[in-house]
C-alpha atoms as a PDB file:
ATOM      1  CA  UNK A   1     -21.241 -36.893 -84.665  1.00  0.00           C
ATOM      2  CA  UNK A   2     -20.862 -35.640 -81.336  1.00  0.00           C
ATOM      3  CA  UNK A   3     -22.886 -33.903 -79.609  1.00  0.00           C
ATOM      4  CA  UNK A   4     -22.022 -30.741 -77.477  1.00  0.00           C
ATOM      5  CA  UNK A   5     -24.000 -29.873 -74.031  1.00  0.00           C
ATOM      6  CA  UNK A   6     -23.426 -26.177 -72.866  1.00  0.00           C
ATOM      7  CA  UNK A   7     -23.528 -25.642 -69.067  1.00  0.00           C
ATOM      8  CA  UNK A   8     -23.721 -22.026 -68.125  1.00  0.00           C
ATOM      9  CA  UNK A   9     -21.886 -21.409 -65.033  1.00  0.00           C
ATOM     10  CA  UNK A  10     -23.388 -17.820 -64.976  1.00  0.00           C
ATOM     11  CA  UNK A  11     -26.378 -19.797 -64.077  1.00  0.00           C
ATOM     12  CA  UNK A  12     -25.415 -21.687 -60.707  1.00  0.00           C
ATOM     13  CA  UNK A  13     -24.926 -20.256 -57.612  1.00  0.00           C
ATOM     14  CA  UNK A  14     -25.300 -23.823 -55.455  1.00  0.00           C
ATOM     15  CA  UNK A  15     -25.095 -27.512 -56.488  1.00  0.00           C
ATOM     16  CA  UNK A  16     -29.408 -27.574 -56.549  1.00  0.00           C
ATOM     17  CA  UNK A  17     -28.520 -24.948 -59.397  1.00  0.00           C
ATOM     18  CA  UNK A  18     -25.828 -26.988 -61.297  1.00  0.00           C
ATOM     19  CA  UNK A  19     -28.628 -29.988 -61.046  1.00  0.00           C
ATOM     20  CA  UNK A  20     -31.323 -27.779 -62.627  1.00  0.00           C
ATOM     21  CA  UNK A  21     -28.986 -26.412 -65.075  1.00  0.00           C
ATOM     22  CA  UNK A  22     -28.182 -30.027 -66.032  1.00  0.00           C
ATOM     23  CA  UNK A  23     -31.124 -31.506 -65.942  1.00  0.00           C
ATOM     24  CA  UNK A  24     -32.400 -28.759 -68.461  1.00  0.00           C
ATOM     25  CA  UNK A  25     -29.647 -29.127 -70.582  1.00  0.00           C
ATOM     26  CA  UNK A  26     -28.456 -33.087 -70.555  1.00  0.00           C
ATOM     27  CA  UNK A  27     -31.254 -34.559 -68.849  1.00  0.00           C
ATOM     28  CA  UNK A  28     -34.005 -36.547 -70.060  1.00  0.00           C
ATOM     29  CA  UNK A  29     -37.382 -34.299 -70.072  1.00  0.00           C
ATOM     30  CA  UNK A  30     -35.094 -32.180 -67.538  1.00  0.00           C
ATOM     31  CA  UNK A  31     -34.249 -34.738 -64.787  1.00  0.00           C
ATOM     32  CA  UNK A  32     -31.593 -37.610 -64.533  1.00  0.00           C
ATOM     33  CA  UNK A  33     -31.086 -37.460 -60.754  1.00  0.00           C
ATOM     34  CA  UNK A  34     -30.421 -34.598 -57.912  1.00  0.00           C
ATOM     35  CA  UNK A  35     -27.585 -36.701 -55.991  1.00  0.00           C
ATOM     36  CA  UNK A  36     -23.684 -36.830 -57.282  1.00  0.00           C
ATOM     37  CA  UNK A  37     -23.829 -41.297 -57.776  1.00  0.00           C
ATOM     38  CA  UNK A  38     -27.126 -40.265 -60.029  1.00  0.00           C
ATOM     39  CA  UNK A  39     -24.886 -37.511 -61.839  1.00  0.00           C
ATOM     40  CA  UNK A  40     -21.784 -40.338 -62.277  1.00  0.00           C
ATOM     41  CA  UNK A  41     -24.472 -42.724 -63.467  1.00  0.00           C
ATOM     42  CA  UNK A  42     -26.000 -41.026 -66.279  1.00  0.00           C
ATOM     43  CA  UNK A  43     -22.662 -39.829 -67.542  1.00  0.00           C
ATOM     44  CA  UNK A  44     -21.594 -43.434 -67.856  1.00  0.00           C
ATOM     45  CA  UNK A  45     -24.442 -44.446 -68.990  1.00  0.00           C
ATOM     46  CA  UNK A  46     -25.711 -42.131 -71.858  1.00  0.00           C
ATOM     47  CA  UNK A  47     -28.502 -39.762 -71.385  1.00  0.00           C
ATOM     48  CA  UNK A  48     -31.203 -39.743 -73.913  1.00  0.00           C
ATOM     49  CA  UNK A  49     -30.513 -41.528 -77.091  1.00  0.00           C
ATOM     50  CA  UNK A  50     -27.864 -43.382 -78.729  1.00  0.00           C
ATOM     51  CA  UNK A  51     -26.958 -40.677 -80.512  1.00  0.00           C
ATOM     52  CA  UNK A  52     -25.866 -38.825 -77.605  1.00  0.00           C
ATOM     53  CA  UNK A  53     -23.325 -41.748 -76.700  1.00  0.00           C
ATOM     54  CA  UNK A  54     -21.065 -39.428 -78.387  1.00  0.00           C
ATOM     55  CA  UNK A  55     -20.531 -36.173 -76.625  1.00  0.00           C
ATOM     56  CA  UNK A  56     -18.756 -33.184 -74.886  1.00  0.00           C
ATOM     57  CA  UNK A  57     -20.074 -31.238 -72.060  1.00  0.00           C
ATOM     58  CA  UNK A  58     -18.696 -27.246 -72.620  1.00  0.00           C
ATOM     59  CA  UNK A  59     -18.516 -25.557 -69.218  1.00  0.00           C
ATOM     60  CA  UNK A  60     -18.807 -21.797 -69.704  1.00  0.00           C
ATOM     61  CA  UNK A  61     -17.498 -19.279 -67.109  1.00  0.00           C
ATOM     62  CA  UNK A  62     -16.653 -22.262 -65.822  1.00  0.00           C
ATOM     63  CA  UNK A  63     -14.201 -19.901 -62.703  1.00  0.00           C
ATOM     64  CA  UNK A  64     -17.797 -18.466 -62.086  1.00  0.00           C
ATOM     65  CA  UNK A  65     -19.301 -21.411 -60.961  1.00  0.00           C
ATOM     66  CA  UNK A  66     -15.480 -22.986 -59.128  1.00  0.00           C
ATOM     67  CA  UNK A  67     -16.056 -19.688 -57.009  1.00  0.00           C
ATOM     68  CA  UNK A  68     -19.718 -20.475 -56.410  1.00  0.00           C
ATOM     69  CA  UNK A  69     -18.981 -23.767 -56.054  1.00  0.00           C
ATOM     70  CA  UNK A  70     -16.255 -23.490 -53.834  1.00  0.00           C
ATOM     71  CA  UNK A  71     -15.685 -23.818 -49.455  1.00  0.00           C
ATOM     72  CA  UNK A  72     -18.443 -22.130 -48.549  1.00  0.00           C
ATOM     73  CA  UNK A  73     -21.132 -24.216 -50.941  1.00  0.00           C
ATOM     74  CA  UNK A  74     -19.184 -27.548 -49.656  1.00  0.00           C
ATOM     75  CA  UNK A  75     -19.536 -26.645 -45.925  1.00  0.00           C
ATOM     76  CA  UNK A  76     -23.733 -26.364 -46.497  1.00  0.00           C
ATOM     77  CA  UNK A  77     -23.840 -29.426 -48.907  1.00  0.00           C
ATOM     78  CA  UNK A  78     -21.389 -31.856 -46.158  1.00  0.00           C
ATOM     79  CA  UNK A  79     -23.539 -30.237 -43.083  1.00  0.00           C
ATOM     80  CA  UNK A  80     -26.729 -31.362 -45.340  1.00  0.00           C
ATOM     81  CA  UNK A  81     -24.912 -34.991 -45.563  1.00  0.00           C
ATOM     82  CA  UNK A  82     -23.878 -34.805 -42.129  1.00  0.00           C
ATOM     83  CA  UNK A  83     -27.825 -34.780 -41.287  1.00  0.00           C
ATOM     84  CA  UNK A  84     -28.892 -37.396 -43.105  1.00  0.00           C
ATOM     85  CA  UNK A  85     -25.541 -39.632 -42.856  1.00  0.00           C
ATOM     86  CA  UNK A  86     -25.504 -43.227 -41.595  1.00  0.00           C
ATOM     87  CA  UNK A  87     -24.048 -43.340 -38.354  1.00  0.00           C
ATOM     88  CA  UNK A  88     -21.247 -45.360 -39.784  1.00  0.00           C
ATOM     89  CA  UNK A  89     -20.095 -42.779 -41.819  1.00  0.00           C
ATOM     90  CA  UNK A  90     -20.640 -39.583 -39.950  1.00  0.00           C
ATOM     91  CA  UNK A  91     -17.497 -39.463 -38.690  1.00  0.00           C
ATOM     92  CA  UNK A  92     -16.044 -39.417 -42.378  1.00  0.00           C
ATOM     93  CA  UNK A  93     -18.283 -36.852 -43.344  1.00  0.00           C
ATOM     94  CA  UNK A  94     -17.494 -35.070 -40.307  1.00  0.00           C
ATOM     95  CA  UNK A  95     -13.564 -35.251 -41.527  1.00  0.00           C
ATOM     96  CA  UNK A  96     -14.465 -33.704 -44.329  1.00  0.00           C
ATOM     97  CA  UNK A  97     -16.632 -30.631 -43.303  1.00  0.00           C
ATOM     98  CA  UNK A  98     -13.907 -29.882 -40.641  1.00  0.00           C
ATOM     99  CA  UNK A  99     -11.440 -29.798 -43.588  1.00  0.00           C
ATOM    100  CA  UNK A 100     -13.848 -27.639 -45.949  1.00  0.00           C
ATOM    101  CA  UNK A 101     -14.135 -25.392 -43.184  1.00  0.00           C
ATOM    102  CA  UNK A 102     -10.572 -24.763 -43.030  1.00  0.00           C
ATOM    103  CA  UNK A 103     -10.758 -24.247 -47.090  1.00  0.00           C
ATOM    104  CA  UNK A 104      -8.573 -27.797 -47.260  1.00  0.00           C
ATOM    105  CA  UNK A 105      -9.846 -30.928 -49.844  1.00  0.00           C
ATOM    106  CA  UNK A 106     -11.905 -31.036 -52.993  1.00  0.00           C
ATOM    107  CA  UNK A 107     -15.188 -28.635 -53.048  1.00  0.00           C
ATOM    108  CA  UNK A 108     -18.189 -29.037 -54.895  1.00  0.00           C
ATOM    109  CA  UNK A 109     -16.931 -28.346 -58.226  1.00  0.00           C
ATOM    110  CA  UNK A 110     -14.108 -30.453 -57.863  1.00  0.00           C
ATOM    111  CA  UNK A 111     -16.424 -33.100 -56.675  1.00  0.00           C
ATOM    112  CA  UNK A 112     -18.518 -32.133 -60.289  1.00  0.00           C
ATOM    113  CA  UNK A 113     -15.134 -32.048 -62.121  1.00  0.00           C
ATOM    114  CA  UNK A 114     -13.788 -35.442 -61.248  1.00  0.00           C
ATOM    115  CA  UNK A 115     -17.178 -37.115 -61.926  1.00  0.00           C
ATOM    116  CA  UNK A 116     -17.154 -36.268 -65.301  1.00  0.00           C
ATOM    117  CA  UNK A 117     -13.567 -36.444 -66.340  1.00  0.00           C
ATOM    118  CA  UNK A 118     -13.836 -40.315 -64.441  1.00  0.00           C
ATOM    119  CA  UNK A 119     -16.784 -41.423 -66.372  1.00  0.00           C
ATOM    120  CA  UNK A 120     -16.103 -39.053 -69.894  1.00  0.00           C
ATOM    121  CA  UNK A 121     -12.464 -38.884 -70.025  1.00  0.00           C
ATOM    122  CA  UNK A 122     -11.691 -36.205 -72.563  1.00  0.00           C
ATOM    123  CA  UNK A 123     -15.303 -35.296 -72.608  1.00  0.00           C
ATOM    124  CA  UNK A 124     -15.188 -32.116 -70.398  1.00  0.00           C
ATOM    125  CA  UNK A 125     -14.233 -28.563 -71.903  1.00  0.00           C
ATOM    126  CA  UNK A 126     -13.728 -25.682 -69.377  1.00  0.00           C
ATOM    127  CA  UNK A 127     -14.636 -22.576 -70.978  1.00  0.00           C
END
């Protein structure tokens, strides 16, 4: 049977939200991680029981959260990288911010999007 996880995009305004809002909903006793490799991990890995091995995750007002989630919340969350990037890769995460603050390359939600569609093909729905 599978199982369907609701994520309500009503509910995030940042990507500390969309953790929260998943941890509540998917996460085991609320938490699976507050990074994006923690976020790819659990998807690929199953969450809670076997029984959930099996399942869709439903985001609603799903344009609610691409707009939250969009240039302005992925300039904050690559200036946050930025400060706590190894010096080898600043100057990639410095490419990237420059672009974001143009409004050019993936944002957060597209970051969130591709996560789950690469480790649960088929296993998003964008409501």
């Amino acid at each position: 049977m599978t199982v369907t996880y609701v994520i309500d995009g009503n509910e995030i305004d940042t990507l500390e939200d969309f953790w929260d809002v998943v941890g509540r909903t998917i996460g085991v006793d609320g938490y699976f991680g507050r990074n994006l490799d923690a976020f790819a991990d659990c998807l690929s890995g199953g969450y809670a029981t076997a029984e959930d091995d099996d399942y869709v995750i439903e985001w609603r007002h799903h344009e609610v959260s691409r707009r939250r989630l969009g240039y302005p919340e992925t300039v904050r969350q690559l200036e946050l990288r930025l400060a706590r990037a190894h010096p080898t890769g600043r100057a990639q995460v410095a490419t990237e911010l420059a672009a974001a603050r143009a409004g050019r390359g993936p944002t957060v939600f597209d970051w969130l999007v591709r996560i789950i569609e690469e480790q649960r093909p088929g296993g998003l729905r964008l409501a």
